[in-house]
PDB file of N, CA and C in Angstrom:
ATOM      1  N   UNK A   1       0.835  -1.180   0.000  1.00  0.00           N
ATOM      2  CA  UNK A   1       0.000   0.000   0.000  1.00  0.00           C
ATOM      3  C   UNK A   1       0.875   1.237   0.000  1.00  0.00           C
ATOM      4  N   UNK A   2       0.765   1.864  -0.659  1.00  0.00           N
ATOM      5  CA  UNK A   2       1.405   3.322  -0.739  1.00  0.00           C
ATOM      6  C   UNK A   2       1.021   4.504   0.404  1.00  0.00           C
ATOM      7  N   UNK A   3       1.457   5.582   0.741  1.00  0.00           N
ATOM      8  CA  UNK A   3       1.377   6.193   1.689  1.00  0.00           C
ATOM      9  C   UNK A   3       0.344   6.933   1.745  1.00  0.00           C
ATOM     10  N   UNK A   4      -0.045   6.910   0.762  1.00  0.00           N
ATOM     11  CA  UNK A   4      -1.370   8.144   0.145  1.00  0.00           C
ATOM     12  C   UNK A   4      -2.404   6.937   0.078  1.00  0.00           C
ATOM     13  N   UNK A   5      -2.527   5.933  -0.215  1.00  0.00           N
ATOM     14  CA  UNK A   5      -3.639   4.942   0.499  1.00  0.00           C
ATOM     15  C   UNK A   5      -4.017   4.912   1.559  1.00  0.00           C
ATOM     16  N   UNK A   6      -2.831   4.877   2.820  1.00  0.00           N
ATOM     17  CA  UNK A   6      -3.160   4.955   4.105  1.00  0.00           C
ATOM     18  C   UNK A   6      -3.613   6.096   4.347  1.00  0.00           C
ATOM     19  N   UNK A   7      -2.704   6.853   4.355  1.00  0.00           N
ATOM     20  CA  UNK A   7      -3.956   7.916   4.447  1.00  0.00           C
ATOM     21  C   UNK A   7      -4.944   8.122   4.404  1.00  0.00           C
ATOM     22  N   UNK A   8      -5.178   7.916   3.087  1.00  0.00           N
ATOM     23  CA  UNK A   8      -6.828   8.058   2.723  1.00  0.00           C
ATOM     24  C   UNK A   8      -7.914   7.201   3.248  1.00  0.00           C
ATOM     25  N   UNK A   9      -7.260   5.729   3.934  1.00  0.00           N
ATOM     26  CA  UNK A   9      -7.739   4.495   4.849  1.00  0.00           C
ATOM     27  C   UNK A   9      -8.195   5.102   5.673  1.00  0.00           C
ATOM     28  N   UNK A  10      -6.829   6.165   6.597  1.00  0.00           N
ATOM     29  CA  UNK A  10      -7.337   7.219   8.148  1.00  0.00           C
ATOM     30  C   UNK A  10      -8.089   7.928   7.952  1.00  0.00           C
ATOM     31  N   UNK A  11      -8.414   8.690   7.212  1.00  0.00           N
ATOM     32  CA  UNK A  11      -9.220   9.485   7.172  1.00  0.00           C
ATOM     33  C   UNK A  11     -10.462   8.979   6.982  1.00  0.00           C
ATOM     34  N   UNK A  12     -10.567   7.700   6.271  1.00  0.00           N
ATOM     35  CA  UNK A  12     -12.242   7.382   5.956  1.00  0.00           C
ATOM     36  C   UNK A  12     -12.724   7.046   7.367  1.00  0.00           C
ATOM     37  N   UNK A  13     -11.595   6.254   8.121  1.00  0.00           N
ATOM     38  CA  UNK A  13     -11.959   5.395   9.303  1.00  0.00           C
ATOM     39  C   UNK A  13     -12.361   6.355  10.677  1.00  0.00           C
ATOM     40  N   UNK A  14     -11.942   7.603  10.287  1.00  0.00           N
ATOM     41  CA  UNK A  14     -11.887   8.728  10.946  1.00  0.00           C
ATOM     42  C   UNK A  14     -13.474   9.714  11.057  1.00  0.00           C
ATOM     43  N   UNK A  15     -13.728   9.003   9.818  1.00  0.00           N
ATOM     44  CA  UNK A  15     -14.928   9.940   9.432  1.00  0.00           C
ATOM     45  C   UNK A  15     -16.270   8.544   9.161  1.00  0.00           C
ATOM     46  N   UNK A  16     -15.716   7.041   9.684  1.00  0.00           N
ATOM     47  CA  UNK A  16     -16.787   6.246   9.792  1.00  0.00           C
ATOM     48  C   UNK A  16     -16.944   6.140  10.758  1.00  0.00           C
ATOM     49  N   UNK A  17     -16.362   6.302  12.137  1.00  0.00           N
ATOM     50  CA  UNK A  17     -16.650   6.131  13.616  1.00  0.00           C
ATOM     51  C   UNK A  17     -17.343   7.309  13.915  1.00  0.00           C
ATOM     52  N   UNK A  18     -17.715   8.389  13.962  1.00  0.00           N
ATOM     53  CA  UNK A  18     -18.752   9.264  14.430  1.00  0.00           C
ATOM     54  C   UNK A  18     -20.375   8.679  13.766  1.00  0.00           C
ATOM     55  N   UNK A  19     -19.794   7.995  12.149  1.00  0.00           N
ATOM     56  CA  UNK A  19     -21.635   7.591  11.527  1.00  0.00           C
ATOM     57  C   UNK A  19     -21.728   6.342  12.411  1.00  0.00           C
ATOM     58  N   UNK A  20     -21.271   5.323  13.037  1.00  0.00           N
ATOM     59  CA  UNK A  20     -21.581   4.188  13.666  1.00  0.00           C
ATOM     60  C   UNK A  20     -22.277   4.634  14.853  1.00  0.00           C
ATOM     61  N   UNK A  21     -21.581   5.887  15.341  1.00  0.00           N
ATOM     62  CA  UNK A  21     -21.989   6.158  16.903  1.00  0.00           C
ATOM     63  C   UNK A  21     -23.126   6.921  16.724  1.00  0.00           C
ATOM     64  N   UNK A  22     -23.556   7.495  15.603  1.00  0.00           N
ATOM     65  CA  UNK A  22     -24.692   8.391  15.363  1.00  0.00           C
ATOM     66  C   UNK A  22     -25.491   7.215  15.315  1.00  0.00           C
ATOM     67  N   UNK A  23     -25.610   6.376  14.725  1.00  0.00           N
ATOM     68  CA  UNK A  23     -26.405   5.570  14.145  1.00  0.00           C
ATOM     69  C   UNK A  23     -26.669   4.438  15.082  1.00  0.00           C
ATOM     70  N   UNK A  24     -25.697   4.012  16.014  1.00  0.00           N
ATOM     71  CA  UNK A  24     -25.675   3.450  17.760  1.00  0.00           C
ATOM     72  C   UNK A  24     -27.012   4.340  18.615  1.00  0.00           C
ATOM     73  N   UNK A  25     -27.041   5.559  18.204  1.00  0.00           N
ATOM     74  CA  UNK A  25     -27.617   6.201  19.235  1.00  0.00           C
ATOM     75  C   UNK A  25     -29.839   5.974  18.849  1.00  0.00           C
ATOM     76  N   UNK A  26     -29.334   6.460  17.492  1.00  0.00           N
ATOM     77  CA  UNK A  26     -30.570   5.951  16.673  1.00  0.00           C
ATOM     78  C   UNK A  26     -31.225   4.814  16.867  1.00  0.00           C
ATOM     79  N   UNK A  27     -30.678   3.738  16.721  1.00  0.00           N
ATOM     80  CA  UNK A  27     -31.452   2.281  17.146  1.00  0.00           C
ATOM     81  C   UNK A  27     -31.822   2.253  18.293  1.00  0.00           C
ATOM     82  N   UNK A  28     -31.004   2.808  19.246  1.00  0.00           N
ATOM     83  CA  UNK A  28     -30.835   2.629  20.432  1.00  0.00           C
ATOM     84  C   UNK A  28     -32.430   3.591  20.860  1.00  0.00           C
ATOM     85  N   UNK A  29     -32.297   4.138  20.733  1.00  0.00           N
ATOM     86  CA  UNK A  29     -33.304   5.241  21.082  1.00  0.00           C
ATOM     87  C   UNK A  29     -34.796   4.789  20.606  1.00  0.00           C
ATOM     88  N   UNK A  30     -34.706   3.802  19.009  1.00  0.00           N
ATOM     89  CA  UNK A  30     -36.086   3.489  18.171  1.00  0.00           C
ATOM     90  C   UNK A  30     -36.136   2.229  19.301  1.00  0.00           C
ATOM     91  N   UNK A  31     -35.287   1.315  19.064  1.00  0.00           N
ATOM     92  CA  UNK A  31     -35.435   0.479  19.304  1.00  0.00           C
ATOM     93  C   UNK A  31     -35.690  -0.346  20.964  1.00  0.00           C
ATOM     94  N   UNK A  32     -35.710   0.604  22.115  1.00  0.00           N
ATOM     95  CA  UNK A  32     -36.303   1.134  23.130  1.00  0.00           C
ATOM     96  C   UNK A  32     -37.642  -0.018  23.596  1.00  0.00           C
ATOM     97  N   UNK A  33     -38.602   0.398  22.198  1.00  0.00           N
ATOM     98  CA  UNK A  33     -40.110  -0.255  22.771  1.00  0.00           C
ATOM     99  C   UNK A  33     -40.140  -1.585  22.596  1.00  0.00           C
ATOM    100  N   UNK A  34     -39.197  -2.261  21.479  1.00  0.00           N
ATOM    101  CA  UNK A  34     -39.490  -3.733  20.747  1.00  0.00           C
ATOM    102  C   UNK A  34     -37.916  -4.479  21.698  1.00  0.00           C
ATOM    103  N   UNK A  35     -37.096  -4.073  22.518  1.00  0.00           N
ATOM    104  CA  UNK A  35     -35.874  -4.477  22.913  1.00  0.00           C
ATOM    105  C   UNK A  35     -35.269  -3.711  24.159  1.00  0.00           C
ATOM    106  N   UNK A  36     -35.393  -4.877  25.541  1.00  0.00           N
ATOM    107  CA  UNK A  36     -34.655  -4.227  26.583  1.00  0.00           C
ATOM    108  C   UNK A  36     -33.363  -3.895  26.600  1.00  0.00           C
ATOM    109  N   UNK A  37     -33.607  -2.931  26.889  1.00  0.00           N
ATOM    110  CA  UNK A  37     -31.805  -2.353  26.804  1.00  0.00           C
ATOM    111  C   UNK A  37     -30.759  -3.471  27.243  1.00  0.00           C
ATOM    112  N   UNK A  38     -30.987  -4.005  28.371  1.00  0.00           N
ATOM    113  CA  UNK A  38     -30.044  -5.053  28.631  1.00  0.00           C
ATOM    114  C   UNK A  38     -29.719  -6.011  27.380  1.00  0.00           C
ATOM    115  N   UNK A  39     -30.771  -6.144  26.417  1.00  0.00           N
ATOM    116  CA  UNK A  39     -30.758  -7.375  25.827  1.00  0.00           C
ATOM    117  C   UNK A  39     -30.053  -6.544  24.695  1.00  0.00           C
ATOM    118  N   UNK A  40     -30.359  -5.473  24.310  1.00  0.00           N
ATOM    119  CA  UNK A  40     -29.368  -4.399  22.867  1.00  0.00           C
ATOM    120  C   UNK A  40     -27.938  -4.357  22.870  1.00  0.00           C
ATOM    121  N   UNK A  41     -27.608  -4.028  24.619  1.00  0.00           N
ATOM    122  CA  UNK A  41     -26.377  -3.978  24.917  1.00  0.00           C
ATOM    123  C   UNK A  41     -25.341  -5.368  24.966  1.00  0.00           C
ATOM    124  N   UNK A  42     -26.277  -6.198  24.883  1.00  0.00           N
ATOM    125  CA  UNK A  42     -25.640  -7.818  25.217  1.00  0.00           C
ATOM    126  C   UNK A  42     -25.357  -8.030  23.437  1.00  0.00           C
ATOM    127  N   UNK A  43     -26.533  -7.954  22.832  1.00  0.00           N
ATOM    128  CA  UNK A  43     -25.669  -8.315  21.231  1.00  0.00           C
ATOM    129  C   UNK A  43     -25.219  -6.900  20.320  1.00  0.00           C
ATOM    130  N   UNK A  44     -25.039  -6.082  21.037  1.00  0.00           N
ATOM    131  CA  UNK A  44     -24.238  -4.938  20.264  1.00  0.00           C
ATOM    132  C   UNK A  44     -22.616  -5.369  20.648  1.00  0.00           C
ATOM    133  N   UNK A  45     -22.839  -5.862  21.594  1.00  0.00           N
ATOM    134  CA  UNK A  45     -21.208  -6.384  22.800  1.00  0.00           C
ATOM    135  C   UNK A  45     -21.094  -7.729  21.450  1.00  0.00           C
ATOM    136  N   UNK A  46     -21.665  -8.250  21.438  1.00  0.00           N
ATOM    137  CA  UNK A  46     -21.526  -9.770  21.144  1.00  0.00           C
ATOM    138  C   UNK A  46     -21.202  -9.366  19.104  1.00  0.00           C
ATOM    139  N   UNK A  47     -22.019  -8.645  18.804  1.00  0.00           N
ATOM    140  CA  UNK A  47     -21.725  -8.509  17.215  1.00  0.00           C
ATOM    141  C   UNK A  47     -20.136  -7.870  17.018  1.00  0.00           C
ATOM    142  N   UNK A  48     -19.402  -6.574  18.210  1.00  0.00           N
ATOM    143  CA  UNK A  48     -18.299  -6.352  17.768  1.00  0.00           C
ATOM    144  C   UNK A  48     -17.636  -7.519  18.911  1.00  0.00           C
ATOM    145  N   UNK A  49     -17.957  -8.266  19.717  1.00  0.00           N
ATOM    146  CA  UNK A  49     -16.964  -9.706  19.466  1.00  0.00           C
ATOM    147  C   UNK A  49     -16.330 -10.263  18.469  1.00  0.00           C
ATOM    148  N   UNK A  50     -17.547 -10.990  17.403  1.00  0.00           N
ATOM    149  CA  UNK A  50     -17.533 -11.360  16.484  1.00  0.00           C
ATOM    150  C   UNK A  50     -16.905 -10.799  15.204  1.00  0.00           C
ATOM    151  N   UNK A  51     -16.868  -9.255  15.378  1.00  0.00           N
ATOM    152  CA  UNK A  51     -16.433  -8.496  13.934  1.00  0.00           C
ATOM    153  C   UNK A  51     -14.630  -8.622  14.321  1.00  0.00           C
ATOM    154  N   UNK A  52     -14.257  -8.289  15.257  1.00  0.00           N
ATOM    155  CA  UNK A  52     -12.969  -8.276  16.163  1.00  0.00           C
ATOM    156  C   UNK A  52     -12.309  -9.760  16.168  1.00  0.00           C
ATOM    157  N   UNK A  53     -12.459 -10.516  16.333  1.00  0.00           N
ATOM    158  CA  UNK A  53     -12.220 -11.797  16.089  1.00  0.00           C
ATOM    159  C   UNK A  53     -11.096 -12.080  15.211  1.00  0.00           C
ATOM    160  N   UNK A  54     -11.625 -12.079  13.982  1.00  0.00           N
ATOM    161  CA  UNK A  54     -10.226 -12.822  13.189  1.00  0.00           C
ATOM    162  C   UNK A  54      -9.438 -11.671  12.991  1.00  0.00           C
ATOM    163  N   UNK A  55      -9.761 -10.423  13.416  1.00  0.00           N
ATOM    164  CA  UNK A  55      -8.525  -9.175  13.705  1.00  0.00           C
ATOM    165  C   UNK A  55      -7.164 -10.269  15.119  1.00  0.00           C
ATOM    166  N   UNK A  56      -8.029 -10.618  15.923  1.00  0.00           N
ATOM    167  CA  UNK A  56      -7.309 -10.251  17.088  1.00  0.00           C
ATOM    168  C   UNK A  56      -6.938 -11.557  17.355  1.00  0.00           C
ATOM    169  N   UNK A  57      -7.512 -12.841  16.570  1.00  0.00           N
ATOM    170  CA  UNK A  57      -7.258 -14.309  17.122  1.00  0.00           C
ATOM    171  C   UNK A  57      -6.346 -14.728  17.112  1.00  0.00           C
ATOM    172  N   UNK A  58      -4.656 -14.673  16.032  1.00  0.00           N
ATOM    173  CA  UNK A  58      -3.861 -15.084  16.227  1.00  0.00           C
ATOM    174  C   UNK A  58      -2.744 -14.527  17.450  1.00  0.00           C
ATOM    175  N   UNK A  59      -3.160 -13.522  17.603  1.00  0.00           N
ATOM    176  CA  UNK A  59      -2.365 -12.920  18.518  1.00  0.00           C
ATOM    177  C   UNK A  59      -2.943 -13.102  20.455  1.00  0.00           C
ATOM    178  N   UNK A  60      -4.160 -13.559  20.194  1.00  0.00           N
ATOM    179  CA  UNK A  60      -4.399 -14.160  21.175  1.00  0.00           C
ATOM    180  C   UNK A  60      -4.488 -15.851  21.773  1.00  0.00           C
ATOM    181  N   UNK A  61      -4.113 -16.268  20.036  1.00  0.00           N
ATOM    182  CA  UNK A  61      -3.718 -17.601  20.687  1.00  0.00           C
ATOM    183  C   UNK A  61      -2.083 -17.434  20.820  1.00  0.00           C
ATOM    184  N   UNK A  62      -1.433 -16.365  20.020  1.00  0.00           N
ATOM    185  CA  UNK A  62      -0.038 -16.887  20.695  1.00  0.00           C
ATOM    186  C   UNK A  62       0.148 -16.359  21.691  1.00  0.00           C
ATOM    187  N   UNK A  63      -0.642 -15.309  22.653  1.00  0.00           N
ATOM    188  CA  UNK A  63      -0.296 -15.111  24.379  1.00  0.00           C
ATOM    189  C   UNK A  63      -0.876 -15.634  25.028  1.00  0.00           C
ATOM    190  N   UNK A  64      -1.626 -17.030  24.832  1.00  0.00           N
ATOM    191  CA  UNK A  64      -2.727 -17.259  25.332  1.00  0.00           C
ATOM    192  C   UNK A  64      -2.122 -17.727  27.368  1.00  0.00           C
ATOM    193  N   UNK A  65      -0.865 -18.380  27.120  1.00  0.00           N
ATOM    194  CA  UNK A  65      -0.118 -18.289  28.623  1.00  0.00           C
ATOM    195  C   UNK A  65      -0.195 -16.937  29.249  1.00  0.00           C
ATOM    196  N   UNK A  66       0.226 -15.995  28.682  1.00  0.00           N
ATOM    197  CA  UNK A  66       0.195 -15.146  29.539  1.00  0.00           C
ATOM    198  C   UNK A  66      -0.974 -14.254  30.263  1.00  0.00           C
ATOM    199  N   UNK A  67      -1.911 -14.762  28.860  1.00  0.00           N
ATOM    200  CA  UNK A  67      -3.200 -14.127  29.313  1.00  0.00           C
ATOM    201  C   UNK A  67      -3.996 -15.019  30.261  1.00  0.00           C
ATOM    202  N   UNK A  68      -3.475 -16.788  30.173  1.00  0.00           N
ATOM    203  CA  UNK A  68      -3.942 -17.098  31.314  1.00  0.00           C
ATOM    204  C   UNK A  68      -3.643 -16.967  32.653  1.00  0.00           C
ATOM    205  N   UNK A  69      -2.180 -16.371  32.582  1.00  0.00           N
ATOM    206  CA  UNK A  69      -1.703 -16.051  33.595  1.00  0.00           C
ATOM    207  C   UNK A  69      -1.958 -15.109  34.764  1.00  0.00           C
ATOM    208  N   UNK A  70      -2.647 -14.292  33.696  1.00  0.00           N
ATOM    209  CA  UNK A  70      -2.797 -12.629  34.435  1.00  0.00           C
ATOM    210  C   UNK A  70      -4.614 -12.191  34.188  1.00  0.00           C
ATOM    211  N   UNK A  71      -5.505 -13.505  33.862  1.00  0.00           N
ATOM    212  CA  UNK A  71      -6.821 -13.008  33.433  1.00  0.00           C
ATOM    213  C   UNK A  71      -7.322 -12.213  34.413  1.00  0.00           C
ATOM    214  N   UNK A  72      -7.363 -12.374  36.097  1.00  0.00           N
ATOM    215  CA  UNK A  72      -7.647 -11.729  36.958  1.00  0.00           C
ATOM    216  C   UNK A  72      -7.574 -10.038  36.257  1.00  0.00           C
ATOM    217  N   UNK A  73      -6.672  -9.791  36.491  1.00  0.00           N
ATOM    218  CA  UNK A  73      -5.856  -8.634  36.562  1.00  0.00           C
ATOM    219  C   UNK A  73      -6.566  -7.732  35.123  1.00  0.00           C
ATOM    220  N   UNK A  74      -6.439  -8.778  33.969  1.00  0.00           N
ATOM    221  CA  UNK A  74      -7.179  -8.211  32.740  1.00  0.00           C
ATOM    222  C   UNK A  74      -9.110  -8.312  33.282  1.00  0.00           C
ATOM    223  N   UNK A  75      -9.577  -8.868  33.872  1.00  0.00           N
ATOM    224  CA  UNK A  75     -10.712  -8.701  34.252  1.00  0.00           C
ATOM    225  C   UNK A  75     -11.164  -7.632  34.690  1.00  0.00           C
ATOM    226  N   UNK A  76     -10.397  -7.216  35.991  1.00  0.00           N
ATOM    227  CA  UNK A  76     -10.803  -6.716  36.643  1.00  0.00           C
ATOM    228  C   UNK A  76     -10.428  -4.723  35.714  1.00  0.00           C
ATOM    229  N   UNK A  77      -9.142  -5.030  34.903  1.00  0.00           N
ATOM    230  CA  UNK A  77      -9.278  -3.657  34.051  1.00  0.00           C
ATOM    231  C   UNK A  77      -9.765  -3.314  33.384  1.00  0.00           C
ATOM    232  N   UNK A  78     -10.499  -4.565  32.449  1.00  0.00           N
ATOM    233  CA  UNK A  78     -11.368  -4.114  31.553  1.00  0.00           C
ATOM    234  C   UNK A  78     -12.909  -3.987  32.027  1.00  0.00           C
ATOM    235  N   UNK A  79     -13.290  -4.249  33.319  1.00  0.00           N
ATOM    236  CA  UNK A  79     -14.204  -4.351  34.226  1.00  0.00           C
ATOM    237  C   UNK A  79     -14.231  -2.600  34.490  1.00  0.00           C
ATOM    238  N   UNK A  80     -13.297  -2.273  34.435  1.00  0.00           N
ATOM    239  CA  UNK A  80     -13.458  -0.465  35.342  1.00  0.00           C
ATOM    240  C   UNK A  80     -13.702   0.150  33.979  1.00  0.00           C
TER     241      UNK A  80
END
């Protein structure tokens, strides 16, 4: 990829995270009467699981020692 690709990558990615969160807020707000919030928030969590995934899987099976090592610790930070 050339330098002027990336770029132009940042900037789109820059200017697609405010339409996700606009559009987060939208459902969220329609979708209110037909869906308990608990239950929106459980597969909004669960769909960017799934999107994140084959981003993040090899690199979490090769720390997977250390992350068993220290899950406490990652619990409790990604918990706050």
């Amino acid at each position: 990829m050339t330098d002027n690709n990336k770029s132009s990558w940042s900037f789109l990615l820059l200017f697609i995270q405010p339409i996700f969160m606009a559009s987060n807020l939208v459902v969220a707000r329609g979708g209110v009467e037909y869906v308990p919030p608990i239950s929106l928030a459980f597969w909004r969590w669960t769909v960017v699981f799934l999107i994140l995934l084959p981003f993040t899987y090899f690199s979490l099976k090769k720390n997977y020692k250390s992350i068993q090592k220290e899950y406490k610790k990652l619990f409790i930070l990604g918990s706050l």
